[in-house]
Protein backbone atom coordinates (compact mmCIF):
# COMPACT_ATOMS: atom_id res chain seq x y z
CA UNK A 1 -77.72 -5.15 28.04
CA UNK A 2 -77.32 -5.83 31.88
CA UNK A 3 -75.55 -2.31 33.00
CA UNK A 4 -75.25 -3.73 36.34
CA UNK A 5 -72.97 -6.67 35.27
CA UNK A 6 -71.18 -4.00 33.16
CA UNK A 7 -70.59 -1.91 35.82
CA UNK A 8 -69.47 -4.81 38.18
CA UNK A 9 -67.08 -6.08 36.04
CA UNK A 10 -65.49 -2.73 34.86
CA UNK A 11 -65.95 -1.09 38.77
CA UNK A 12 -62.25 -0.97 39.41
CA UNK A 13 -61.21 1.09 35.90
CA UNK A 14 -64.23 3.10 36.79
CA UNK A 15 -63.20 4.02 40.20
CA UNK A 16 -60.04 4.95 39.08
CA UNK A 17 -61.45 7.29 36.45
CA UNK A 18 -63.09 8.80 38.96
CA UNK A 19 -60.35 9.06 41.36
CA UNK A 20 -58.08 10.91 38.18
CA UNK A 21 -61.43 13.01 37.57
CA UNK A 22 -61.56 13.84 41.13
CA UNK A 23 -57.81 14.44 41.37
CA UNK A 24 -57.71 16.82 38.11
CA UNK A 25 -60.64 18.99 39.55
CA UNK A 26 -59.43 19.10 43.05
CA UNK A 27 -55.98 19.83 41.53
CA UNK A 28 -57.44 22.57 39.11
CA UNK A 29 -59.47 24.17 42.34
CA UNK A 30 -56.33 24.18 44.60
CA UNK A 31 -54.42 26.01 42.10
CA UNK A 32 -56.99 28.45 41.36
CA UNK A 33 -56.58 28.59 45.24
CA UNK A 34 -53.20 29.24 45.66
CA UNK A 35 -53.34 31.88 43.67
CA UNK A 36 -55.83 33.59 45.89
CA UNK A 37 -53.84 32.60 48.29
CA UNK A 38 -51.06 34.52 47.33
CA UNK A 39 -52.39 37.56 46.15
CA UNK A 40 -53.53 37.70 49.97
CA UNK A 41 -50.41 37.03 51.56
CA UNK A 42 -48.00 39.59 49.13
CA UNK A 43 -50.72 42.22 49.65
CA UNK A 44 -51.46 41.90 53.39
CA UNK A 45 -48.14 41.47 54.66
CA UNK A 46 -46.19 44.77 55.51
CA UNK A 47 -43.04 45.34 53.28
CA UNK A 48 -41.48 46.80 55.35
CA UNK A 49 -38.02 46.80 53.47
CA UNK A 50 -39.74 48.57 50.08
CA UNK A 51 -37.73 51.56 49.87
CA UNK A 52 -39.73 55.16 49.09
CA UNK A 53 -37.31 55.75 46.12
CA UNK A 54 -36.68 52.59 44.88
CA UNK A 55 -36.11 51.85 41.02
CA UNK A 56 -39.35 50.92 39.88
CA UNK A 57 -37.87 47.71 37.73
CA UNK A 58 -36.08 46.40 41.16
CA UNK A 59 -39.26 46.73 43.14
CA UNK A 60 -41.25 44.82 40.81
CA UNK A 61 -38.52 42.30 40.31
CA UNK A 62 -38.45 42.13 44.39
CA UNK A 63 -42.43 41.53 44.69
CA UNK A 64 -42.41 38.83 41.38
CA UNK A 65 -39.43 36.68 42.93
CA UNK A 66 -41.33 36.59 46.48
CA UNK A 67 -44.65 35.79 44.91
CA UNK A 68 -43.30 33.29 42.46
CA UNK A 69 -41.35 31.76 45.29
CA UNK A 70 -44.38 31.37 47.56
CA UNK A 71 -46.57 30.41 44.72
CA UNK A 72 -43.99 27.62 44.02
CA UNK A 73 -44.31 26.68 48.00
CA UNK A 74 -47.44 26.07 48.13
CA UNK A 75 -48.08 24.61 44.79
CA UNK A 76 -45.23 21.56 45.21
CA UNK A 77 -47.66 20.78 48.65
CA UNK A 78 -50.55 20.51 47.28
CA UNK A 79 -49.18 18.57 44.06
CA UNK A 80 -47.63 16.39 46.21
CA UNK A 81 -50.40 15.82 48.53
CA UNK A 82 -52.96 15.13 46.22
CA UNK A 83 -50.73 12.41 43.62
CA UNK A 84 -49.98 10.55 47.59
CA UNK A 85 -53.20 10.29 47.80
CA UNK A 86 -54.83 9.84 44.64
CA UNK A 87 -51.69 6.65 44.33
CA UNK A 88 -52.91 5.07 47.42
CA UNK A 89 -56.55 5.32 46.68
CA UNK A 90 -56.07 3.85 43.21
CA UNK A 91 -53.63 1.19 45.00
CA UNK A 92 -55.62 0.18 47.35
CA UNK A 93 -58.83 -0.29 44.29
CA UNK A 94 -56.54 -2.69 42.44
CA UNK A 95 -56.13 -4.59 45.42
CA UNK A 96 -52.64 -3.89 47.23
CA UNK A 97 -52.45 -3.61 50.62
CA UNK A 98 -51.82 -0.32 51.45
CA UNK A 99 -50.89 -0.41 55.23
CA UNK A 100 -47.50 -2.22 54.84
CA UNK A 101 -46.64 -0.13 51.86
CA UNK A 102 -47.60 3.01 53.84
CA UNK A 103 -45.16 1.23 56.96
CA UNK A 104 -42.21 0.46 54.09
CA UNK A 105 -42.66 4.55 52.65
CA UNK A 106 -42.61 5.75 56.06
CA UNK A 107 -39.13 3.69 56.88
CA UNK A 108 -38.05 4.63 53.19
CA UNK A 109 -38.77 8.20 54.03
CA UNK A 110 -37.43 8.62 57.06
CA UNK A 111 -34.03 7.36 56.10
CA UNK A 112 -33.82 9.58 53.07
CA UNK A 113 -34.90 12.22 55.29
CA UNK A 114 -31.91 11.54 57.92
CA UNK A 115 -29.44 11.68 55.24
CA UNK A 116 -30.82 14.44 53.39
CA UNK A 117 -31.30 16.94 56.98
CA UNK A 118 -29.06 19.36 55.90
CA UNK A 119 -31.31 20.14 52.31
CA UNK A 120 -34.61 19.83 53.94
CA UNK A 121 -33.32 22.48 56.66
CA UNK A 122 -31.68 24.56 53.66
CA UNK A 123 -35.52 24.77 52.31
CA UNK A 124 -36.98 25.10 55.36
CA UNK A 125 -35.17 28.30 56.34
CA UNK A 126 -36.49 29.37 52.65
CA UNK A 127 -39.41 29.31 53.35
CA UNK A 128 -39.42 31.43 56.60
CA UNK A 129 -37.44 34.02 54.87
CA UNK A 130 -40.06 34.45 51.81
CA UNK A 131 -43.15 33.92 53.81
CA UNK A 132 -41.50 36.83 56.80
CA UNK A 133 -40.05 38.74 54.41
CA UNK A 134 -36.53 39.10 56.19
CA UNK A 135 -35.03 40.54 52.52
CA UNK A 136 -35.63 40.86 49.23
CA UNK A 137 -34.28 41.34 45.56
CA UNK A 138 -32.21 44.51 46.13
CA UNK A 139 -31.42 44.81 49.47
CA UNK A 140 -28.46 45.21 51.45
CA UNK A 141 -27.97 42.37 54.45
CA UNK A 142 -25.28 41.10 56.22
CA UNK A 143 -25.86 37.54 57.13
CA UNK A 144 -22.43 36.63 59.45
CA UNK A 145 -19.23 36.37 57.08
CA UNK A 146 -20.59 37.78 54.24
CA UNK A 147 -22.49 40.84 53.40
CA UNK A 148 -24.18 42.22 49.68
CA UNK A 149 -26.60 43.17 47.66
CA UNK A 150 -29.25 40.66 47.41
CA UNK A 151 -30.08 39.39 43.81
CA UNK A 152 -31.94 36.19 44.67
CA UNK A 153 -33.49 34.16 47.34
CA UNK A 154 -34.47 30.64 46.32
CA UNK A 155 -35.60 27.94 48.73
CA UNK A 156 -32.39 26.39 49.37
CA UNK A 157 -29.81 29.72 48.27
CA UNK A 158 -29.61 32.81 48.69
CA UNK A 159 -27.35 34.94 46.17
CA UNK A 160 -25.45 37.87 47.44
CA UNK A 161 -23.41 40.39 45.50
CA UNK A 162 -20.60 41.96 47.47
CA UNK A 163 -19.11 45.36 47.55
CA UNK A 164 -16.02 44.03 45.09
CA UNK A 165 -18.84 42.08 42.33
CA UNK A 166 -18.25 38.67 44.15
CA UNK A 167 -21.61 36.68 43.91
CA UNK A 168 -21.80 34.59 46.98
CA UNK A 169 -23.97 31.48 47.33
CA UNK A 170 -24.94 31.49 50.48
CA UNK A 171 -26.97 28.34 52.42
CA UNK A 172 -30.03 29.33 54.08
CA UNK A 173 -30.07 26.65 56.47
CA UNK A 174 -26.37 28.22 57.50
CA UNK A 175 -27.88 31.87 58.40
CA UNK A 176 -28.25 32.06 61.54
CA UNK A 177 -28.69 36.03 61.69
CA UNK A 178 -29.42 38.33 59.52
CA UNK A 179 -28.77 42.22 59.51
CA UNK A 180 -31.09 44.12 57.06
CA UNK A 181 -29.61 47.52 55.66
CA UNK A 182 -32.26 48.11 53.85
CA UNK A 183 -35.52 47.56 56.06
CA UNK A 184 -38.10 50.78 57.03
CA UNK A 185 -35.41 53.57 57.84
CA UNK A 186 -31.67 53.95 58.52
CA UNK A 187 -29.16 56.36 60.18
CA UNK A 188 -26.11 58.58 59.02
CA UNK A 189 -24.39 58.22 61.77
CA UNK A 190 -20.85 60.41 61.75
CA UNK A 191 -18.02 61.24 64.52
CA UNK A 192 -15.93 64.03 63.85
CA UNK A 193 -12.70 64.73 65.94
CA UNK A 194 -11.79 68.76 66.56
CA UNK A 195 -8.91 70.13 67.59
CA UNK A 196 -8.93 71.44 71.89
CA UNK A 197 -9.03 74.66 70.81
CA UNK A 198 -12.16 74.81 68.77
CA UNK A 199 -15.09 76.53 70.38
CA UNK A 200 -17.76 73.84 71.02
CA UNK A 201 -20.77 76.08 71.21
CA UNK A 202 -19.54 77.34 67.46
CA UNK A 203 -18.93 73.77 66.13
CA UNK A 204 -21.97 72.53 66.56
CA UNK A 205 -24.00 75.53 64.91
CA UNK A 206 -22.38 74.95 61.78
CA UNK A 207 -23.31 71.18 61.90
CA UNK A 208 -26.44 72.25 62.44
CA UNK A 209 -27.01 74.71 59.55
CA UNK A 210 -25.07 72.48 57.19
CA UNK A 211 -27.48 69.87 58.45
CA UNK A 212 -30.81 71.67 57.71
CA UNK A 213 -29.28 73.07 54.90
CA UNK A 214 -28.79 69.77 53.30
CA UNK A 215 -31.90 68.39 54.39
CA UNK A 216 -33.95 71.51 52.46
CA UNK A 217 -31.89 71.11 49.20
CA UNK A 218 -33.81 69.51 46.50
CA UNK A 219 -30.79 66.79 45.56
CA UNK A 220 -30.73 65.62 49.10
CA UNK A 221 -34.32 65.95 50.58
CA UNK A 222 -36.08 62.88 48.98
CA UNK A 223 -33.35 61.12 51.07
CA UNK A 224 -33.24 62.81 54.38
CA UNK A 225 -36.16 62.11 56.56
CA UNK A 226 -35.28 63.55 59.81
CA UNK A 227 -33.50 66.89 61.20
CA UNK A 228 -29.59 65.92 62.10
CA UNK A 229 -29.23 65.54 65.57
CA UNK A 230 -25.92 65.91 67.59
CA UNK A 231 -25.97 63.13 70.19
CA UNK A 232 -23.26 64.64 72.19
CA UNK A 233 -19.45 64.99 72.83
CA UNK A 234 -18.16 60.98 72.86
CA UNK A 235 -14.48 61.71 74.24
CA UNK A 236 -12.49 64.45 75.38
CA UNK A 237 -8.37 64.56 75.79
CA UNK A 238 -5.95 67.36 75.90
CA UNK A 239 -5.24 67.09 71.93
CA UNK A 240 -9.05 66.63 70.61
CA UNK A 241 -12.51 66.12 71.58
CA UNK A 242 -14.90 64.28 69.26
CA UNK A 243 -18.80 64.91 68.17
CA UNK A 244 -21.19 62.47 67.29
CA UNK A 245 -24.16 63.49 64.78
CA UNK A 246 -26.89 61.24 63.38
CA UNK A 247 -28.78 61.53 60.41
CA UNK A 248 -32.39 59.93 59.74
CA UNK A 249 -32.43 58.49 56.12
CA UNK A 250 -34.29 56.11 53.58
CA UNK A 251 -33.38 52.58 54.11
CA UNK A 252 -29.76 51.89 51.69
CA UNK A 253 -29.51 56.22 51.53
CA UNK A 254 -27.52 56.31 54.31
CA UNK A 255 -23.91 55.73 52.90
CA UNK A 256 -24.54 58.55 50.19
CA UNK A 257 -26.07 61.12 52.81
CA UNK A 258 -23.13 60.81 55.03
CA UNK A 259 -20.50 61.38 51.97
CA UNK A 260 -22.14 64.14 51.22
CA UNK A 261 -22.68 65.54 54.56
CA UNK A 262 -18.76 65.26 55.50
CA UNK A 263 -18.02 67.22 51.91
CA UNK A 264 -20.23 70.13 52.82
CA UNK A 265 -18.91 70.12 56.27
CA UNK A 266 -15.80 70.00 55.21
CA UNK A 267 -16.29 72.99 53.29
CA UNK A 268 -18.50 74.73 55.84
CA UNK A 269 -15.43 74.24 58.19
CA UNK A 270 -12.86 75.41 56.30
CA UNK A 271 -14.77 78.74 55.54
CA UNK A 272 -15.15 79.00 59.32
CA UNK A 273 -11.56 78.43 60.44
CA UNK A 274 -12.75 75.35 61.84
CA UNK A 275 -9.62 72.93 62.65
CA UNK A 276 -10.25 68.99 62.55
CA UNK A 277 -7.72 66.76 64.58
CA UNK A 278 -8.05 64.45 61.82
CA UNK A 279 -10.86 63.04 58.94
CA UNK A 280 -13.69 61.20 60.52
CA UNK A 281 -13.65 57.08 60.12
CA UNK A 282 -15.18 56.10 56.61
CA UNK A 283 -16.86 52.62 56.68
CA UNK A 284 -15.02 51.67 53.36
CA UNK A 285 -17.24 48.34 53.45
CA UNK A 286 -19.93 50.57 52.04
């Protein structure tokens, strides 16, 4: 048996065994790398929006749907990548010529890709806001005309649950900012209008013990992490003169602490003879 003049008359189907063999292994070894790949990326980058006393079940669900999504990424490339090029390898064994096909894709391509612009910048913008980590399952954002709860960021929508239970669908390739509620640390921030005739000096001391008081309860104290601070006197008229005070809180905790902190003030001031001009603005959005 002359192998040789086997192996010359069967060297195409043999070449394109071994450019599927290749394929599967190369295909098998990117996808063990991807993994790796991943792993890396969720652990070394800095989530920043994970919240100290988060649900357990919403941070998990959080770090699954950004790892799935990235996995997903970088899997489509590489399946992609490698079926191009294992189709023009085999092509160009059975005897097709490759360049003009290559010249007729690229033309083929480039029109789809004109009319499809808005999609491919949809998934684009994905992509940037899994692999930076702008927000996640469970936070609170406010992305121009609409702001929610986030329950899910795909590649080409993000889902948003407003304050009312409306799930918006919202475009990524239409955000064009993006305001985090829920990222690191945020601030109770309160302005409280007094009558003229309060004394100041007296005012502000019973902020201040209703402020450290609140901060050493055990209800409130997981939340609170910083002492209350009164940033000063923002207007004065003959009728009323207003107080600003700030509040250093875990990220989403800050709606809650300053509800609570006008109640006990409340309180505190009515003990205390303390006369407000009127109740302080309430972001009702919240």
């Amino acid at each position: 048996m002359d192998f040789q003049q086997i192996y010359q008359d069967w060297a195409t189907p043999i070449s394109i065994g071994y450019i599927l063999i290749g394929v599967g292994v190369l295909r098998i070894a990117l996808k063990f790398l991807t993994k790796r790949v991943v792993k890396a990326i969720v652990s070394g980058v800095k989530n920043a929006q994970r919240k100290q006393n988060d649900d357990e079940m919403v941070a998990q669900q959080r770090l699954t749907q950004r790892t799935k999504t990235i996995a997903s990424v970088l899997d489509n490339i590489a399946t992609w990548t490698i079926t191009i090029t294992a189709l023009v390898m085999i092509l160009s064994e059975l005897g097709v010529d490759v360049g003009a096909l290559i010249a007729v894709s690229t033309i083929l391509g480039a029109a789809i890709g004109f009319g499809a612009q808005s999609l491919v910048k949809d998934i684009l913008a994905g992509i940037f806001i899994v692999f930076e980590d702008q927000y996640g399952v469970g936070d609170w954002v406010d992305v121009g005309d609409v702001d929610g709860e986030v329950e899910k960021v795909g590649l080409r929508i993000t889902e948003l649950r407003d304050l009312h239970g409306t799930l918006w669908f919202v475009r990524n390739g239409e955000i064009i900012r993006v305001g985090n509620s829920s990222q690191e640390w945020a601030k109770a921030v309160l302005d409280l209008e007094f009558a003229y005739d309060n004394d100041v000096d007296e005012v502000q001391q019973i902020i201040k013990t209703v402020g450290a008081q609140m901060g050493k309860s055990a209800a409130w104290k997981k939340d609170i992490v910083g002492d209350l601070d009164i940033l000063g006197m923002q207007r004065l008229s003959g009728e009323q003169f207003v107080l600003r005070l700030s509040v250093k809180t875990l990220p989403g905790r800050q709606w809650a602490v300053s509800r609570e902190l006008r109640k006990q003030l409340k309180d505190a001031f009515d003990k205390a003879g303390v006369n407000l001009l009127q109740a302080s603005k309430i972001n009702l959005a919240k």
